[in-house]
C-alpha atoms as a PDB file:
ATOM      1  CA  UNK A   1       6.037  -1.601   7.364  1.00  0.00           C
ATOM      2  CA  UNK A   2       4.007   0.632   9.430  1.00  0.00           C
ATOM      3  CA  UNK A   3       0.967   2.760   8.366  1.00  0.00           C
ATOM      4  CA  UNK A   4      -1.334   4.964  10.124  1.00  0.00           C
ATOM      5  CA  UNK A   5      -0.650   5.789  13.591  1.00  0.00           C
ATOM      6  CA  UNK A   6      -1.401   2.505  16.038  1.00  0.00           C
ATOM      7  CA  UNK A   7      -1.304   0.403  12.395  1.00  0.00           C
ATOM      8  CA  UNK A   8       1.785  -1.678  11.161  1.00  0.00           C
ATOM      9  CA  UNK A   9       1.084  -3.343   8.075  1.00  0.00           C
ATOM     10  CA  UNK A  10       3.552  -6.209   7.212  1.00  0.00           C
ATOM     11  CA  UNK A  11       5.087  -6.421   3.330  1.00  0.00           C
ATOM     12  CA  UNK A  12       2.990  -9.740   2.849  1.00  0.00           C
ATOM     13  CA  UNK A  13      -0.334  -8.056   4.004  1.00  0.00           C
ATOM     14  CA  UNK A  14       0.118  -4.696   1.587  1.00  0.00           C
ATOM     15  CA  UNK A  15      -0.517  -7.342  -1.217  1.00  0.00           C
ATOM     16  CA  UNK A  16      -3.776  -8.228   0.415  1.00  0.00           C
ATOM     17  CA  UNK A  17      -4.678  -4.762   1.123  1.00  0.00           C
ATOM     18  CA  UNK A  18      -3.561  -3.700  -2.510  1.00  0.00           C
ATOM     19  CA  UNK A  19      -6.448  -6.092  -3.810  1.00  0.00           C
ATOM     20  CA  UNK A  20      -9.160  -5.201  -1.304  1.00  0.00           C
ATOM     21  CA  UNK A  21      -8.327  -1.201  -2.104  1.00  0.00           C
ATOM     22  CA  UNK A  22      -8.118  -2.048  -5.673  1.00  0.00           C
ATOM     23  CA  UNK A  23     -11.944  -4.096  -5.686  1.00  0.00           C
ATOM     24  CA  UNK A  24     -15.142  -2.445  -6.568  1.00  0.00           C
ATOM     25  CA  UNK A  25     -17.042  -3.504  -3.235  1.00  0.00           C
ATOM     26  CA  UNK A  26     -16.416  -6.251  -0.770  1.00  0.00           C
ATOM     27  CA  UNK A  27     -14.703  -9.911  -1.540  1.00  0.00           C
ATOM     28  CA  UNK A  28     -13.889 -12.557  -0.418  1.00  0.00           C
ATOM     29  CA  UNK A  29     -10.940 -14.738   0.622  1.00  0.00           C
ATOM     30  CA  UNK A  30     -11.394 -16.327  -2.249  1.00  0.00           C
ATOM     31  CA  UNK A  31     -11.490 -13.592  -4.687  1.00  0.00           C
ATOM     32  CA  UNK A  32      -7.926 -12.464  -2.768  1.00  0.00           C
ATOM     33  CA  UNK A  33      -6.440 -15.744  -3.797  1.00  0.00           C
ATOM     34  CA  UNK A  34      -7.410 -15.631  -7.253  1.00  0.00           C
ATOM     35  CA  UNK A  35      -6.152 -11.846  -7.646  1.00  0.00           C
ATOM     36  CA  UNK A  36      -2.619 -13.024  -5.869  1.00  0.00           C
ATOM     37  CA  UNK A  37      -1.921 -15.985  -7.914  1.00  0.00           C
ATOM     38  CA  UNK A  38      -0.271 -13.968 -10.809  1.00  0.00           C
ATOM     39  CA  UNK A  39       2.376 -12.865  -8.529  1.00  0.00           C
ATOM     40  CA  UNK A  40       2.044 -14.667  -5.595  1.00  0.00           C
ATOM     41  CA  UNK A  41       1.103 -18.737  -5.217  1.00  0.00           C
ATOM     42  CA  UNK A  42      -0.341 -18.159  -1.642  1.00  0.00           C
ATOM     43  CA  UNK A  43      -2.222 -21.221  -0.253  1.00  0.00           C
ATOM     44  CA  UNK A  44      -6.138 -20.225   0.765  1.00  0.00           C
ATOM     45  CA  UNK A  45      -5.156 -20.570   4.394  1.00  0.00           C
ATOM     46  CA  UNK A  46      -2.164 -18.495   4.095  1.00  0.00           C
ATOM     47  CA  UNK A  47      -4.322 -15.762   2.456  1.00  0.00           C
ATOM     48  CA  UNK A  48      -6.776 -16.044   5.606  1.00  0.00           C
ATOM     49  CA  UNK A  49      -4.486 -16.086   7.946  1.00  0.00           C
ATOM     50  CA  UNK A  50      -3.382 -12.642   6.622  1.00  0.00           C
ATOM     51  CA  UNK A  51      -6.614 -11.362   6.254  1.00  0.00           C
ATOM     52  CA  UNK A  52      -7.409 -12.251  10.234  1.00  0.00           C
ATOM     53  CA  UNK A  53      -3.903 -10.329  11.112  1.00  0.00           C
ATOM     54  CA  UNK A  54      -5.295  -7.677   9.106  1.00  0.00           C
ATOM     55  CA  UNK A  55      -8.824  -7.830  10.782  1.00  0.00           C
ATOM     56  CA  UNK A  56      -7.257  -7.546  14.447  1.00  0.00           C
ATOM     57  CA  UNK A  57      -5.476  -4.810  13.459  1.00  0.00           C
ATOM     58  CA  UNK A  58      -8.413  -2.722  12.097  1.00  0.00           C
ATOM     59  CA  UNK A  59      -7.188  -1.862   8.652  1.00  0.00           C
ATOM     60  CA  UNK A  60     -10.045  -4.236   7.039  1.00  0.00           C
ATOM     61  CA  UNK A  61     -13.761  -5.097   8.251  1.00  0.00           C
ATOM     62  CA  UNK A  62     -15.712  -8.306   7.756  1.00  0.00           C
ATOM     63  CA  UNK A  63     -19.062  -8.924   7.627  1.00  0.00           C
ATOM     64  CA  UNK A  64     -20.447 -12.541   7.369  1.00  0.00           C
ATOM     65  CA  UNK A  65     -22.955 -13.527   4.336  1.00  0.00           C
ATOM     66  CA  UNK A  66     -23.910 -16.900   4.700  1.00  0.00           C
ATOM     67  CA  UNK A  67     -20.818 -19.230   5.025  1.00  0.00           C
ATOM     68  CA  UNK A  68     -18.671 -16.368   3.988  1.00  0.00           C
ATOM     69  CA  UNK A  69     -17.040 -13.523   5.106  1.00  0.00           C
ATOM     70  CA  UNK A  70     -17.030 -10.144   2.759  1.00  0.00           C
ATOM     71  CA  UNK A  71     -13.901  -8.316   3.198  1.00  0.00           C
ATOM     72  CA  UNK A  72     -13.044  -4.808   2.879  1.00  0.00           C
ATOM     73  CA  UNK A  73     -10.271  -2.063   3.277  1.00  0.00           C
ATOM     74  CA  UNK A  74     -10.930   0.454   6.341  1.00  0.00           C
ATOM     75  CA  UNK A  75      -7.170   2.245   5.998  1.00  0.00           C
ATOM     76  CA  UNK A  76      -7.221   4.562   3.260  1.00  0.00           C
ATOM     77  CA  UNK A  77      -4.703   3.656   0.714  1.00  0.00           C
ATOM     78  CA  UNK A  78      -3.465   6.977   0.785  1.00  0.00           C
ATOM     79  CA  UNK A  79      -2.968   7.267   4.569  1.00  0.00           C
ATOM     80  CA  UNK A  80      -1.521   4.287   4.219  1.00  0.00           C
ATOM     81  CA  UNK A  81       1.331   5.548   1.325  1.00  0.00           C
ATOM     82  CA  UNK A  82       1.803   9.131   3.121  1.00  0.00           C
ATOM     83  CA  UNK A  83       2.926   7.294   5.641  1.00  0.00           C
ATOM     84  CA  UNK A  84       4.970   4.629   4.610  1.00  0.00           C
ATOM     85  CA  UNK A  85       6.557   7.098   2.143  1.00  0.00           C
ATOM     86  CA  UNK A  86       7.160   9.772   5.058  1.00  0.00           C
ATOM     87  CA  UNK A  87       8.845   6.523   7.406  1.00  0.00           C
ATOM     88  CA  UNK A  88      11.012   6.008   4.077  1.00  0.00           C
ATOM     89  CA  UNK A  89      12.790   9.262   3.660  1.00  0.00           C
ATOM     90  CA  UNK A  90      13.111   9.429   7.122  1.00  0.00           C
ATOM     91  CA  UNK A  91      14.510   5.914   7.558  1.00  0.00           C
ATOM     92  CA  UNK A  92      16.821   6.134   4.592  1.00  0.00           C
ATOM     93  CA  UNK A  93      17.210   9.959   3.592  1.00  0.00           C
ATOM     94  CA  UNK A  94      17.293  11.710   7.621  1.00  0.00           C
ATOM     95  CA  UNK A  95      13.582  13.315   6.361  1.00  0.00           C
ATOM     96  CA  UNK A  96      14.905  14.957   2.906  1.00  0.00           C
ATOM     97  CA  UNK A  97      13.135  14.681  -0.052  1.00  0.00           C
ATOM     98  CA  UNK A  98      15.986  16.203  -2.341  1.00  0.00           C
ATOM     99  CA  UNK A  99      18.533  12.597  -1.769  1.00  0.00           C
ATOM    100  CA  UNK A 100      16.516  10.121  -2.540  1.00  0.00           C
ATOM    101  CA  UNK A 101      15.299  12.326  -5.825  1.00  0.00           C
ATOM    102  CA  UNK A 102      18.892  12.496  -6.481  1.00  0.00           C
ATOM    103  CA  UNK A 103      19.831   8.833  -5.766  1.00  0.00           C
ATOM    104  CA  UNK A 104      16.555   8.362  -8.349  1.00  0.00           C
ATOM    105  CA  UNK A 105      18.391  10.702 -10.832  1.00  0.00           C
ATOM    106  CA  UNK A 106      21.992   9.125 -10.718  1.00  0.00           C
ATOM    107  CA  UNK A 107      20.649   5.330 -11.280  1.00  0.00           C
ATOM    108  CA  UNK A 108      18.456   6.208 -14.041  1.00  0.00           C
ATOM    109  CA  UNK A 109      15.399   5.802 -12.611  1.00  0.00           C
ATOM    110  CA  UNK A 110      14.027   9.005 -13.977  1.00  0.00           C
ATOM    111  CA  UNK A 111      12.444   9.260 -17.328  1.00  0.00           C
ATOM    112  CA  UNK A 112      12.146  11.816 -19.121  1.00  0.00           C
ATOM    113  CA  UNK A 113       8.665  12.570 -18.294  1.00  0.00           C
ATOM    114  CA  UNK A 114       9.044  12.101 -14.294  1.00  0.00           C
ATOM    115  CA  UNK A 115      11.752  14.978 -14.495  1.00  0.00           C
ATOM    116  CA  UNK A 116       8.845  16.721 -16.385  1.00  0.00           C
ATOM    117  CA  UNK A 117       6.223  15.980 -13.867  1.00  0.00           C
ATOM    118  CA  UNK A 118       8.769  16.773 -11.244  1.00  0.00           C
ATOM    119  CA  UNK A 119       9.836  20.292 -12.240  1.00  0.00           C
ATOM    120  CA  UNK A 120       6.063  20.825 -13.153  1.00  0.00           C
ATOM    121  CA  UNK A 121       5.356  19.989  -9.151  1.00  0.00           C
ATOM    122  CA  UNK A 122       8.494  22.278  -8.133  1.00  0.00           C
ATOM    123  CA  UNK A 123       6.642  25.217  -9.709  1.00  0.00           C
ATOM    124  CA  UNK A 124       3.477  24.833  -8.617  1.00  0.00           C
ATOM    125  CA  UNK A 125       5.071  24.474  -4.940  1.00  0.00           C
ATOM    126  CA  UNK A 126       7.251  27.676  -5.091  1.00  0.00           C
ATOM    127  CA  UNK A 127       3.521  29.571  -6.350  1.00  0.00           C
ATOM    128  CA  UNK A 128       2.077  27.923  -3.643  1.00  0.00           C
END
């Protein structure tokens, strides 16, 4: 997966990232564990190890209190999802919106109230 420009951001790191953007302040590896066990059973050292990756690559910052290290999220999580959205309709859809919407459509994956939401978004575009 790749994020802001210079960034790549692997699937297994977006989980870490998801809990760091999702936290009031700082944690710490710990903390990431804990909010990962529900849906992943990551070892501590597996979460560090991403957390390091994700450290060298400048989407987080650490600063050291006491023992510990507090982590937080320098990406933006929505630089981060304009981008990896953009990189998915271009990948999969040649850069149109309108096919994957449709692809959405035909495999039921629309409720009601996104086809609401989405004609609501249509108009305000054409006023815009």
């Amino acid at each position: 997966m790749s994020t802001a420009p210079g960034i790549n951001i692997s699937d297994a790191e977006s989980h870490v990232m998801e809990v760091l953007w999702r936290a009031p302040g700082p944690v710490v590896a710990e903390q990431v564990v804990v909010a990962l066990s529900g849906s992943r059973h990551w070892q501590s050292a597996t979460v560090k190890t991403l957390l390091n990756r994700l450290l060298k690559k400048g989407a987080i910052a650490a600063q050291q209190d006491g023992r510990r290290f507090l982590y937080h999220a320098l990406l933006p999580r929505e630089a981060w999802l304009a981008r990896e959205s953009e990189d998915l309709v271009q990948r999969l859809f040649g850069g149109r919106v309108a096919p994957l919407v449709a692809q959405l459509g035909r495999r039921g994956k629309l409720s009601p109230a996104d086809i609401q939401e989405l004609r609501k978004l249509l108009d305000e575009f054409d006023d815009g």
